[in-house]
Protein backbone atom coordinates (compact mmCIF):
# COMPACT_ATOMS: atom_id res chain seq x y z
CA UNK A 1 20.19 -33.09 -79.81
CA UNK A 2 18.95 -33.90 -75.96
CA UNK A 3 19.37 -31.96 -73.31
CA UNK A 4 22.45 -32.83 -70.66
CA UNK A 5 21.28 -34.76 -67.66
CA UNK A 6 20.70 -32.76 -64.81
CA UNK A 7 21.94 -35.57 -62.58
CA UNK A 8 25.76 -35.78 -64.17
CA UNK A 9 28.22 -32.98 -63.28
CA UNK A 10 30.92 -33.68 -64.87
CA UNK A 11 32.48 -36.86 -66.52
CA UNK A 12 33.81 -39.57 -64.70
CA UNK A 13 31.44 -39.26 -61.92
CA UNK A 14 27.53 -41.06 -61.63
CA UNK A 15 24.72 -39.01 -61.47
CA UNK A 16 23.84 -37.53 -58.13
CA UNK A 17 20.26 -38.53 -56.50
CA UNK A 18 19.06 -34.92 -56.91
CA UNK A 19 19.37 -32.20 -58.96
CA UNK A 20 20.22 -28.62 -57.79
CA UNK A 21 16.62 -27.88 -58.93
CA UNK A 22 15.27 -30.68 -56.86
CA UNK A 23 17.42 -30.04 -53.53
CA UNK A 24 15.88 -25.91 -54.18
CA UNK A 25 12.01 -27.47 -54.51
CA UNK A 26 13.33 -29.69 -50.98
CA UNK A 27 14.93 -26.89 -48.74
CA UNK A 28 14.37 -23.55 -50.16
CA UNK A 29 11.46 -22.81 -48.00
CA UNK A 30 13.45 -24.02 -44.59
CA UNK A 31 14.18 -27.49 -42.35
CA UNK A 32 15.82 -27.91 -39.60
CA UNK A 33 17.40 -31.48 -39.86
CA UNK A 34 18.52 -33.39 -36.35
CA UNK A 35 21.66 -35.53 -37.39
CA UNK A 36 23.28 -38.46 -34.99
CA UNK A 37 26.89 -38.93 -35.45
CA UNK A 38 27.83 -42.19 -34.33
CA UNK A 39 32.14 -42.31 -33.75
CA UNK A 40 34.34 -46.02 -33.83
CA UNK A 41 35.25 -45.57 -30.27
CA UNK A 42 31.06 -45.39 -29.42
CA UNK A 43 30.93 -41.69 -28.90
CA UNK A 44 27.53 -40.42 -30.06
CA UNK A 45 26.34 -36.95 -30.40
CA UNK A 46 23.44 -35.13 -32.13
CA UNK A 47 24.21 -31.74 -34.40
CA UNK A 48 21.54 -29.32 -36.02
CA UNK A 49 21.38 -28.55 -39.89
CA UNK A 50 19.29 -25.68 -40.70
CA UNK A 51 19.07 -24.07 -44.01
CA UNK A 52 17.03 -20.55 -43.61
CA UNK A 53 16.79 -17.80 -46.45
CA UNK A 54 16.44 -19.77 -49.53
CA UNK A 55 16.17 -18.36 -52.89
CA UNK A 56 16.98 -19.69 -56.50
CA UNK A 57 20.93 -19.65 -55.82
CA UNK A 58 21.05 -20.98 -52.85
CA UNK A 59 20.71 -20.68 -48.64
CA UNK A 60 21.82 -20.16 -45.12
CA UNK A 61 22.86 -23.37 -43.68
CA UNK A 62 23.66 -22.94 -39.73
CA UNK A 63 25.26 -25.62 -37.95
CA UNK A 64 25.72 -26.28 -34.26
CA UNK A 65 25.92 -29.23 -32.09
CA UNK A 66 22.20 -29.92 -30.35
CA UNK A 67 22.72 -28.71 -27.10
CA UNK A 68 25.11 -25.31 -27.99
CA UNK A 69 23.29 -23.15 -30.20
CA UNK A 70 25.86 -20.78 -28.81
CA UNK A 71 28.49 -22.93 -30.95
CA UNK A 72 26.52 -22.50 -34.45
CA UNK A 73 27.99 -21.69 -37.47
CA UNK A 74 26.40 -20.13 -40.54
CA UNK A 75 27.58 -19.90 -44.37
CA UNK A 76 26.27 -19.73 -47.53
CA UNK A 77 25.55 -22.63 -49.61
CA UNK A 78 24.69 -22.89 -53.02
CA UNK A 79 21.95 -25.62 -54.45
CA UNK A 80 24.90 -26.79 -57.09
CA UNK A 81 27.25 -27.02 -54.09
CA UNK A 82 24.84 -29.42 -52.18
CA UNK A 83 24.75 -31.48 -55.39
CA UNK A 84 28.16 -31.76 -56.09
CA UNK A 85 28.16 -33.49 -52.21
CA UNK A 86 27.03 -36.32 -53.68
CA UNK A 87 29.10 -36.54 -56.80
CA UNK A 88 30.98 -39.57 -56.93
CA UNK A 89 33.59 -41.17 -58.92
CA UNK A 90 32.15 -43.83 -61.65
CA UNK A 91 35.06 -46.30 -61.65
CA UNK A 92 34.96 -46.63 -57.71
CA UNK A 93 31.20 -46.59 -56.79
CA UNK A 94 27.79 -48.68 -57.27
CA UNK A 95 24.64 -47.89 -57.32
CA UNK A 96 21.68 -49.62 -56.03
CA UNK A 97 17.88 -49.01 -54.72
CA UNK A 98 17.13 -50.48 -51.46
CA UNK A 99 14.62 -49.73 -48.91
CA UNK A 100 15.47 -49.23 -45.60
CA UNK A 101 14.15 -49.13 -42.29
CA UNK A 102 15.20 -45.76 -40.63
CA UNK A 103 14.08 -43.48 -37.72
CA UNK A 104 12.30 -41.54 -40.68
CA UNK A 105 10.19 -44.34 -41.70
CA UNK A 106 10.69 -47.19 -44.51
CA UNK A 107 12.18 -45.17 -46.94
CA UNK A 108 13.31 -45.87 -50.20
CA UNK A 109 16.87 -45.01 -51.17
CA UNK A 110 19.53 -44.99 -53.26
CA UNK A 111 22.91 -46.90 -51.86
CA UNK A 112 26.02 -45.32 -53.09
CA UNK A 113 29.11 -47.44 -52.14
CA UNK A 114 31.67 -45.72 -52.53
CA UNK A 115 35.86 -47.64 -52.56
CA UNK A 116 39.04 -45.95 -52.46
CA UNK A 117 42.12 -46.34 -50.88
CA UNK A 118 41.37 -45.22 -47.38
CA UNK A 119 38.18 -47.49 -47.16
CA UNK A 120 34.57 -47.42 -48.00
CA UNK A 121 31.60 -44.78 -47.09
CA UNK A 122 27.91 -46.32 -47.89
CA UNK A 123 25.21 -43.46 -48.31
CA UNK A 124 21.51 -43.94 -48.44
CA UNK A 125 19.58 -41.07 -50.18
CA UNK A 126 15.76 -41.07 -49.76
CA UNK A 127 14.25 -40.75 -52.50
CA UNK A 128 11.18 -38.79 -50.56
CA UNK A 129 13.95 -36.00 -49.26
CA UNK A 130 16.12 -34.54 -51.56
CA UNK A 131 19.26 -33.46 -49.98
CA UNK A 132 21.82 -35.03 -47.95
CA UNK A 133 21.86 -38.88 -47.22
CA UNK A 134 19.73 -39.75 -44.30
CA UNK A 135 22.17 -42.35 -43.28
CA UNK A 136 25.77 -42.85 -44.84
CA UNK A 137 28.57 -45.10 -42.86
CA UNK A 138 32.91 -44.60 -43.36
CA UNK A 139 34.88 -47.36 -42.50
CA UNK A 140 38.59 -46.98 -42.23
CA UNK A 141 41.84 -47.82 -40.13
CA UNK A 142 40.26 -46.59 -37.32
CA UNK A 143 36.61 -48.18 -37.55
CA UNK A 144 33.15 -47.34 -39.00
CA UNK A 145 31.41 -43.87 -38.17
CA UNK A 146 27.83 -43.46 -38.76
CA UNK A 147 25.65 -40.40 -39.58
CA UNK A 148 21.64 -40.99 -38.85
CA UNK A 149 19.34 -38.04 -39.72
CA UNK A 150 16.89 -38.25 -36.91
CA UNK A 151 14.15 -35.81 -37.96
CA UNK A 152 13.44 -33.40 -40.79
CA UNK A 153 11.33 -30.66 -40.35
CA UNK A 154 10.30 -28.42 -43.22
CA UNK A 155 9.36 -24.67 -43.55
């Protein structure tokens, strides 16, 4: 008998781009990650991620918009938790590679589109950083919103 993919986390849903394991390898050590949020009514502003104090279970992940550390907020996340983020339902998402040009570089990524009833959300997961998407759009009622990660920095 095989072993279960890592990838799948339950039925019903595709495999995520990364494994717990993989997202540990990525971020246990530390990054700070600079994220652009891009709003319908062309409102921009740039938030920190940091994830500090990694160990096999998980890590610290502070938040906090870029110019008000004095706003962060920290809890604890676990690897699983990070790759259940990107858990998404089989009968309402495809699955693609593209490459894309980003402020990180060309990167190669995997495009999740993702359908349900209150619109779509497109996320691009580099293949060379496990973790979050470095770019993933929502469009609904109100318009699209973008997320851009700017600039990862590891350790």
């Amino acid at each position: 008998m095989s072993e279960p993919d890592p990838h799948v986390i339950a039925e019903g849903l595709l495999p995520t781009p990364f494994t717990a394991d993989e997202i540990r390898e990525a971020l246990r050590g530390g990054a700070t990650i600079r994220i652009l949020d891009e709003e319908p009514d062309g409102a921009r502003s740039e938030r920190i991620n940091r994830f500090a104090d990694g160990d096999e279970v998980g890590a610290l992940l502070t938040t906090h918009p870029l110019d008000d550390v004095e706003a962060a907020v920290s809890k604890r996340v676990s690897w699983r938790d990070l790759q259940e983020h990107a858990a998404f339902p089989a009968d309402r998402t495809t699955v693609v590679t593209e490459t894309i040009e980003h402020p990180l570089g060309q990167l190669e990524c995997l495009r999740y589109d993702v359908n349900d009833d209150d619109g779509v959300a497109v996320f691009w997961f580099a293949l060379a950083h496990p973790g979050m998407p470095v770019l993933y759009e929502t469009t609904d009622a109100t318009g699209s919103t973008r997320t851009i990660v700017q600039e990862i920095a590891r350790g």
